[in-house]
C-alpha atoms as a PDB file:
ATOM      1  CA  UNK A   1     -24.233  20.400 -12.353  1.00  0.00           C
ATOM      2  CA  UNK A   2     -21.265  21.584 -10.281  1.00  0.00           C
ATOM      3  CA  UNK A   3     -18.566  18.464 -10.353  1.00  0.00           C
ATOM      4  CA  UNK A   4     -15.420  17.633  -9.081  1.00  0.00           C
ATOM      5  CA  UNK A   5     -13.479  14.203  -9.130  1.00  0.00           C
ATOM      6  CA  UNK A   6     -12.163  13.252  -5.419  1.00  0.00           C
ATOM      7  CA  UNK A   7     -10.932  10.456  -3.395  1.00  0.00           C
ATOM      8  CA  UNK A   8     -12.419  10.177   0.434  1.00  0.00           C
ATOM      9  CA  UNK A   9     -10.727   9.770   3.578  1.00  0.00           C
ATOM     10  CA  UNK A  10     -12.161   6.780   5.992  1.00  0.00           C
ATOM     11  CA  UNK A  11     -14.124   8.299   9.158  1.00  0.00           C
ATOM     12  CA  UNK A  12     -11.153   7.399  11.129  1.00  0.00           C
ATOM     13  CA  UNK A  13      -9.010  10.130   9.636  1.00  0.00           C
ATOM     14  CA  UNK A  14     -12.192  12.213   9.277  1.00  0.00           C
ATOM     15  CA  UNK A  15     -12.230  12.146  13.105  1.00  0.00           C
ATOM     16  CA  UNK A  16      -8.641  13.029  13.810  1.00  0.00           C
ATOM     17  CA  UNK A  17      -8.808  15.916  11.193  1.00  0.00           C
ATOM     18  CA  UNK A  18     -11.623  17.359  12.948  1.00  0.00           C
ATOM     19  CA  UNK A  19      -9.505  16.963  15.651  1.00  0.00           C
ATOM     20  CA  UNK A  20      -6.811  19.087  14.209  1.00  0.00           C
ATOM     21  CA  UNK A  21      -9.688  21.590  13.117  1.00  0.00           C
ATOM     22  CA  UNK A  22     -10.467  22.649  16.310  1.00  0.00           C
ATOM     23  CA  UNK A  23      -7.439  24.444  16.907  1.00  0.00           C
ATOM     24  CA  UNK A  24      -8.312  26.524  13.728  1.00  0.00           C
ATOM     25  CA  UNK A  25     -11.338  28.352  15.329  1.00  0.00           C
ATOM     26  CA  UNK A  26      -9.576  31.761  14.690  1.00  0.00           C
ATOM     27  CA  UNK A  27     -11.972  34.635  13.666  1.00  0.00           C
ATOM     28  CA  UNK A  28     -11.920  35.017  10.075  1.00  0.00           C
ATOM     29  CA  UNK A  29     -11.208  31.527   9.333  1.00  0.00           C
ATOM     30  CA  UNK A  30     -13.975  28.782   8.062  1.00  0.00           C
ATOM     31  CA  UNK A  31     -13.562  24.660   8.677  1.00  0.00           C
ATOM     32  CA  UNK A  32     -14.185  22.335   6.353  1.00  0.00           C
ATOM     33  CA  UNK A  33     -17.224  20.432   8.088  1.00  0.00           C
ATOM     34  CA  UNK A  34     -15.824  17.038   8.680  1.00  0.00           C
ATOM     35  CA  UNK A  35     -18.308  15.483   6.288  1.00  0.00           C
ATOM     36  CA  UNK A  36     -16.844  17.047   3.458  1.00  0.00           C
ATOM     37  CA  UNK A  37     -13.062  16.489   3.613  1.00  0.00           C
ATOM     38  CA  UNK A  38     -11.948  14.298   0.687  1.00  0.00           C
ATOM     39  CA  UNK A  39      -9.081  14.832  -1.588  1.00  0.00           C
ATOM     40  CA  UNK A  40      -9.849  16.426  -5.144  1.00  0.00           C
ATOM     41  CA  UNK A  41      -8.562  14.869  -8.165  1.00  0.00           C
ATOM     42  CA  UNK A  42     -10.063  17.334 -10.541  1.00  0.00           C
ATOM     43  CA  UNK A  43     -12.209  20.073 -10.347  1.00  0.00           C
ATOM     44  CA  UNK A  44     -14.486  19.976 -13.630  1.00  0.00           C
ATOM     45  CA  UNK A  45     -16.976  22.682 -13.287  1.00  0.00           C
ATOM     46  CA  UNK A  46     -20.666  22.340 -14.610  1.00  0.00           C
ATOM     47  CA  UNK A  47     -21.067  20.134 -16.716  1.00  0.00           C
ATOM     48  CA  UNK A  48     -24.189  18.848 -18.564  1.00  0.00           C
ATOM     49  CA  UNK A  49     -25.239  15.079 -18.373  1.00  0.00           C
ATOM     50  CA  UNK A  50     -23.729  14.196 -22.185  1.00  0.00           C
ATOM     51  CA  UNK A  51     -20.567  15.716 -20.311  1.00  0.00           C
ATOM     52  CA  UNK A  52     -21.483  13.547 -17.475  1.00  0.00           C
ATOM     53  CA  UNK A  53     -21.233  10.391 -19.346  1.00  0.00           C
ATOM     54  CA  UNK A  54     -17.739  11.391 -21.283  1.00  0.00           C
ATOM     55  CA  UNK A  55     -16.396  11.750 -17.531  1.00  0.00           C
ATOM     56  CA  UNK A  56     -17.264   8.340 -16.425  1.00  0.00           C
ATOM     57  CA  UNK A  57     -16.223   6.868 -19.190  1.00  0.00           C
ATOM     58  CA  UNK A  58     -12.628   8.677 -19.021  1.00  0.00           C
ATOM     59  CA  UNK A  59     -13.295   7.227 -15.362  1.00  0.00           C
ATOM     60  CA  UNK A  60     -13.285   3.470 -16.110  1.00  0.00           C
ATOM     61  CA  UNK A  61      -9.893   4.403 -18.127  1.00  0.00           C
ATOM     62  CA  UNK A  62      -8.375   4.975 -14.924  1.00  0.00           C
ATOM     63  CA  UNK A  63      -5.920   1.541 -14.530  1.00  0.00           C
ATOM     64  CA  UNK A  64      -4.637   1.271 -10.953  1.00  0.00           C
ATOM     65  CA  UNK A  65      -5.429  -1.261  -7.999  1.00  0.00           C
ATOM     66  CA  UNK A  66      -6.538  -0.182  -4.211  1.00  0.00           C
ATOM     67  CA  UNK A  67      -3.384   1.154  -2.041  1.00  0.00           C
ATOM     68  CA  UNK A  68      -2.978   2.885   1.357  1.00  0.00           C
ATOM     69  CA  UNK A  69      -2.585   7.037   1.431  1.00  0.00           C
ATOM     70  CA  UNK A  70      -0.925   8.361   4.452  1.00  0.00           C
ATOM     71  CA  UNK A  71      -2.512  12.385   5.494  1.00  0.00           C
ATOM     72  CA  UNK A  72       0.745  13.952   7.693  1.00  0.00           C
ATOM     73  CA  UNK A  73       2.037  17.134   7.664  1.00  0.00           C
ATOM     74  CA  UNK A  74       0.020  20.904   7.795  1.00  0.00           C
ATOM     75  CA  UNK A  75       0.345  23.628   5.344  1.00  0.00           C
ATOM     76  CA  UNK A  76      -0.973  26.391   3.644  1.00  0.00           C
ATOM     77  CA  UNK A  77      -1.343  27.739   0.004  1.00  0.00           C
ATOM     78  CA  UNK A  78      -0.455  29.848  -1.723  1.00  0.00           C
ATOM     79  CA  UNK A  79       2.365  30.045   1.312  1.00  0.00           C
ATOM     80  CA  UNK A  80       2.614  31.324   4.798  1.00  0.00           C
ATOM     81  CA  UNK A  81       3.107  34.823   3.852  1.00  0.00           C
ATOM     82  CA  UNK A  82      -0.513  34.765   2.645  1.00  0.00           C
ATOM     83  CA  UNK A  83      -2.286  31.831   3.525  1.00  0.00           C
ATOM     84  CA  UNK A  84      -5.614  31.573   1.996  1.00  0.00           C
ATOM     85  CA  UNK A  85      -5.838  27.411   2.643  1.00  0.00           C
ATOM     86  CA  UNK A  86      -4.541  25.401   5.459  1.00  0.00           C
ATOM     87  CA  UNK A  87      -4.337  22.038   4.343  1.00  0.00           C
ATOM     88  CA  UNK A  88      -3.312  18.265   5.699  1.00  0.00           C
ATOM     89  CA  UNK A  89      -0.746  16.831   3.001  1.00  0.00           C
ATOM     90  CA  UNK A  90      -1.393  13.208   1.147  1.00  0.00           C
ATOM     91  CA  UNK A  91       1.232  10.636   0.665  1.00  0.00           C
ATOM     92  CA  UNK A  92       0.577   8.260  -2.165  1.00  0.00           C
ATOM     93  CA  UNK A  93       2.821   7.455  -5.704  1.00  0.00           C
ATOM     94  CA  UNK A  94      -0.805   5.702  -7.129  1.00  0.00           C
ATOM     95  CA  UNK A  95      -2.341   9.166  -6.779  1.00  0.00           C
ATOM     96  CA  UNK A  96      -0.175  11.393  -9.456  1.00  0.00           C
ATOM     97  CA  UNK A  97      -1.011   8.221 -11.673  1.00  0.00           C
ATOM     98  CA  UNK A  98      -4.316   8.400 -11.555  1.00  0.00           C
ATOM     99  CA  UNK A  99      -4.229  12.208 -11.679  1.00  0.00           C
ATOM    100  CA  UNK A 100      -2.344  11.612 -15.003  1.00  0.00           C
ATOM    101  CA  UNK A 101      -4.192   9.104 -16.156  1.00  0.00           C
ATOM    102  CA  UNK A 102      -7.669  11.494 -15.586  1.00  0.00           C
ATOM    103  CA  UNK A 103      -5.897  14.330 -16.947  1.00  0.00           C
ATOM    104  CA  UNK A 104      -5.176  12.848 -20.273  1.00  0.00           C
ATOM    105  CA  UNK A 105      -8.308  11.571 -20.935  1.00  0.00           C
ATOM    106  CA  UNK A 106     -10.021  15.204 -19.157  1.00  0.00           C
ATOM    107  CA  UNK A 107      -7.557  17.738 -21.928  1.00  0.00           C
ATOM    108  CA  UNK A 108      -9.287  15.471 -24.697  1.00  0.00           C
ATOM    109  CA  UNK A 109     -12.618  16.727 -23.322  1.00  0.00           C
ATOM    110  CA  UNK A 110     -11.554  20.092 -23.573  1.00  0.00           C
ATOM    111  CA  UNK A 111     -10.680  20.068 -19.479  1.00  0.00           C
ATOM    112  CA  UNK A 112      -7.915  22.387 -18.618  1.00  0.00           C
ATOM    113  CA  UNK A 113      -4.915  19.981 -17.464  1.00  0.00           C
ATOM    114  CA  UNK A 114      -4.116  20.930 -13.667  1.00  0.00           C
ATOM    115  CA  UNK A 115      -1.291  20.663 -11.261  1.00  0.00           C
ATOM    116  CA  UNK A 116      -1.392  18.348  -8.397  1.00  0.00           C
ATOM    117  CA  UNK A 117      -0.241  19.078  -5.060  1.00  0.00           C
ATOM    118  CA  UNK A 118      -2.345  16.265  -3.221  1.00  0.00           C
ATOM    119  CA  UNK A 119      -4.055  17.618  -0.031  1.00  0.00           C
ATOM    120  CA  UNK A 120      -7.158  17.586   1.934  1.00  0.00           C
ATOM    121  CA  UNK A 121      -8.210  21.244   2.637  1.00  0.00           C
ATOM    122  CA  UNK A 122      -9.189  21.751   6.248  1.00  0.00           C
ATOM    123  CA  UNK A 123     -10.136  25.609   6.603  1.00  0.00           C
ATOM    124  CA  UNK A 124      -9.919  28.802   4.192  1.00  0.00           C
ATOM    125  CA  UNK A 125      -9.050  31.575   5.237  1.00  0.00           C
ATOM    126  CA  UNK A 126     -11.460  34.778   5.216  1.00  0.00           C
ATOM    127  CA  UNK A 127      -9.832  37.458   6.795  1.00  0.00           C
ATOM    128  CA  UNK A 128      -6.787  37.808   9.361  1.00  0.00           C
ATOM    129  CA  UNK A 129      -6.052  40.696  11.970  1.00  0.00           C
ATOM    130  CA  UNK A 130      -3.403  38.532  12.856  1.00  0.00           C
ATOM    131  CA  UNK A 131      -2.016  35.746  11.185  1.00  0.00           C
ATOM    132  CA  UNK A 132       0.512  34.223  14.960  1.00  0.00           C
ATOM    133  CA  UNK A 133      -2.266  31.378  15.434  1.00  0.00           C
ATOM    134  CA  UNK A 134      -1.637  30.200  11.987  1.00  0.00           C
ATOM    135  CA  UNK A 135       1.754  30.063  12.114  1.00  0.00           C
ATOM    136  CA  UNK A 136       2.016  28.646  15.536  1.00  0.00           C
ATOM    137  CA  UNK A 137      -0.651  26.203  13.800  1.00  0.00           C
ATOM    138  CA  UNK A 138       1.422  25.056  10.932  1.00  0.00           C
ATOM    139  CA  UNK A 139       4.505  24.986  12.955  1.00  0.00           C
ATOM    140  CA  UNK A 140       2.968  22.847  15.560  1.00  0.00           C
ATOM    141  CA  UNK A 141       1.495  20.246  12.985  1.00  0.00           C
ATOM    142  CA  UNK A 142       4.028  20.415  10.628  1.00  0.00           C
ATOM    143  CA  UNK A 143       4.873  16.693  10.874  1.00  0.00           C
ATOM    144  CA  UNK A 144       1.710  15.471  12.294  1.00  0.00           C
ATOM    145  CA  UNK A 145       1.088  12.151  11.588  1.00  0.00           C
ATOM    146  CA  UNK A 146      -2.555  11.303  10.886  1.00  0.00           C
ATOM    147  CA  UNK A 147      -2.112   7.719   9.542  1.00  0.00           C
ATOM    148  CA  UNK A 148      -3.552   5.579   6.458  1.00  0.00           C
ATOM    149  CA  UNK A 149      -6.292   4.536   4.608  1.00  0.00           C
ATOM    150  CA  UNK A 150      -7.024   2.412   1.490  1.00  0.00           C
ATOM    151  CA  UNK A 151      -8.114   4.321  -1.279  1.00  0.00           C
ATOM    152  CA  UNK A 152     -10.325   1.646  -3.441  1.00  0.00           C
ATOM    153  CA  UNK A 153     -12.191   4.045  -5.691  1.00  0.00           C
ATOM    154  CA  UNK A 154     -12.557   7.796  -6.978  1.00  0.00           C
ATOM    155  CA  UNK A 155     -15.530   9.420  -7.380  1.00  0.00           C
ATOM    156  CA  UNK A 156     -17.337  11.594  -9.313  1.00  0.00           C
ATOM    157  CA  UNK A 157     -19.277  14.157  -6.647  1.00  0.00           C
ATOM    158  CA  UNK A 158     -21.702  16.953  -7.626  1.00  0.00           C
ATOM    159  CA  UNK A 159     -21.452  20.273  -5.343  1.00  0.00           C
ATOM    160  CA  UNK A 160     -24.423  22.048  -4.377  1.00  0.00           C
ATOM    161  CA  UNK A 161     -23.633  25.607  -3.227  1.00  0.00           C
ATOM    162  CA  UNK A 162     -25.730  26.649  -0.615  1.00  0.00           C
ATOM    163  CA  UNK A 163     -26.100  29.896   1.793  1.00  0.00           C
ATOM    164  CA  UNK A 164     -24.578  27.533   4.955  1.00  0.00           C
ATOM    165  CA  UNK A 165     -21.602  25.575   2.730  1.00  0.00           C
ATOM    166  CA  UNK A 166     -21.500  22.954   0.010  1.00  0.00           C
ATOM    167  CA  UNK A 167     -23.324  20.111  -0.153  1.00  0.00           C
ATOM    168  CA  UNK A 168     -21.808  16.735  -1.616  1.00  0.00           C
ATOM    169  CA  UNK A 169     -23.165  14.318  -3.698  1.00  0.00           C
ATOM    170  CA  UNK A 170     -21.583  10.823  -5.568  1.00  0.00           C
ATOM    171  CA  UNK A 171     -22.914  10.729  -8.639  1.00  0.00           C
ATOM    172  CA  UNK A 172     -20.535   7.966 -10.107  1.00  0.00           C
ATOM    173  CA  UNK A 173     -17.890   5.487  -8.393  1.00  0.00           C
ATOM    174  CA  UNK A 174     -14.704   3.814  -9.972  1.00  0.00           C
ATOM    175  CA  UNK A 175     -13.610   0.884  -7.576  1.00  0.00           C
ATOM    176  CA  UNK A 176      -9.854   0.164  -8.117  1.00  0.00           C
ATOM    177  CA  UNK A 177      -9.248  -3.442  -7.343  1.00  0.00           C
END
């Protein structure tokens, strides 16, 4: 299976990013359907169900208690000379912890160790005559504020790849206390 370690956004800040979304609907350039948005920790890969239990268990390592995230501020990756991702930045000290903590205990799996440059992606970018709307885009909402929520667990989610997007599914939940 197709897996990925993320922490979700409350439907509060779901709403107001699909908010924000709609002034992406620029030819060439696909939304993240508001059911999807979360924050990725780690992206594993497939993995088998042996695999599947090493995870969780390097899951229940992960030693931090519930704390508030704040989403503000637009971007893009790689940059905007060539933006392939326009994302909503994440605010939170607890979250290069536990993307440390994962990390170590992923590389002993044989997991490539990752950077971390916390975000929740909200579109990708296809193809561009014209890349104005973008800018005007990121320069418009490049101190939005989008406001909190508690983060009290990560998950483990499996991704389905099908012909009209991914489909999402939580296979295994750490609650932080």
């Amino acid at each position: 299976m197709r897996t990925f370690i993320a922490v979700e956004v409350d439907e509060r800040l779901r709403e107001k990013m699909a908010e924000l979304q709609k002034q992406l609907s620029i030819d060439g350039v696909k939304l993240v359907e508001k059911e999807n948005l979360h924050l990725t920790m780690h992206f594993l890969g497939e993995i088998d169900d042996t695999m599947k239990g090493k995870v969780t268990q390097a899951m229940e390592k992960v030693n931090c208690r519930k704390f508030e995230m704040s989403c503000n501020c637009a971007g893009a990756f790689p940059n905007r000379n060539y933006i392939r991702v326009i994302w909503v930045g994440v605010d939170a000290p607890e979250l290069k912890s536990i993307h440390d903590q994962l990390g170590g205990e992923l590389a002993r799996l044989g997991f490539k160790k990752e950077d971390f440059s916390p975000h929740i992606t909200l579109a990708r970018v296809k193809f561009l005559k014209d890349k104005t709307k973008l800018i005007e885009f990121l320069e418009t909402n490049a101190e939005t504020e989008l406001g909190d929520c508690t983060v009290d667990r990560i998950l483990l989610k499996k991704s389905t790849l099908t012909p009209k997007g991914p489909v999402y599914e939580n296979v295994y939940e750490k609650k932080l206390i």
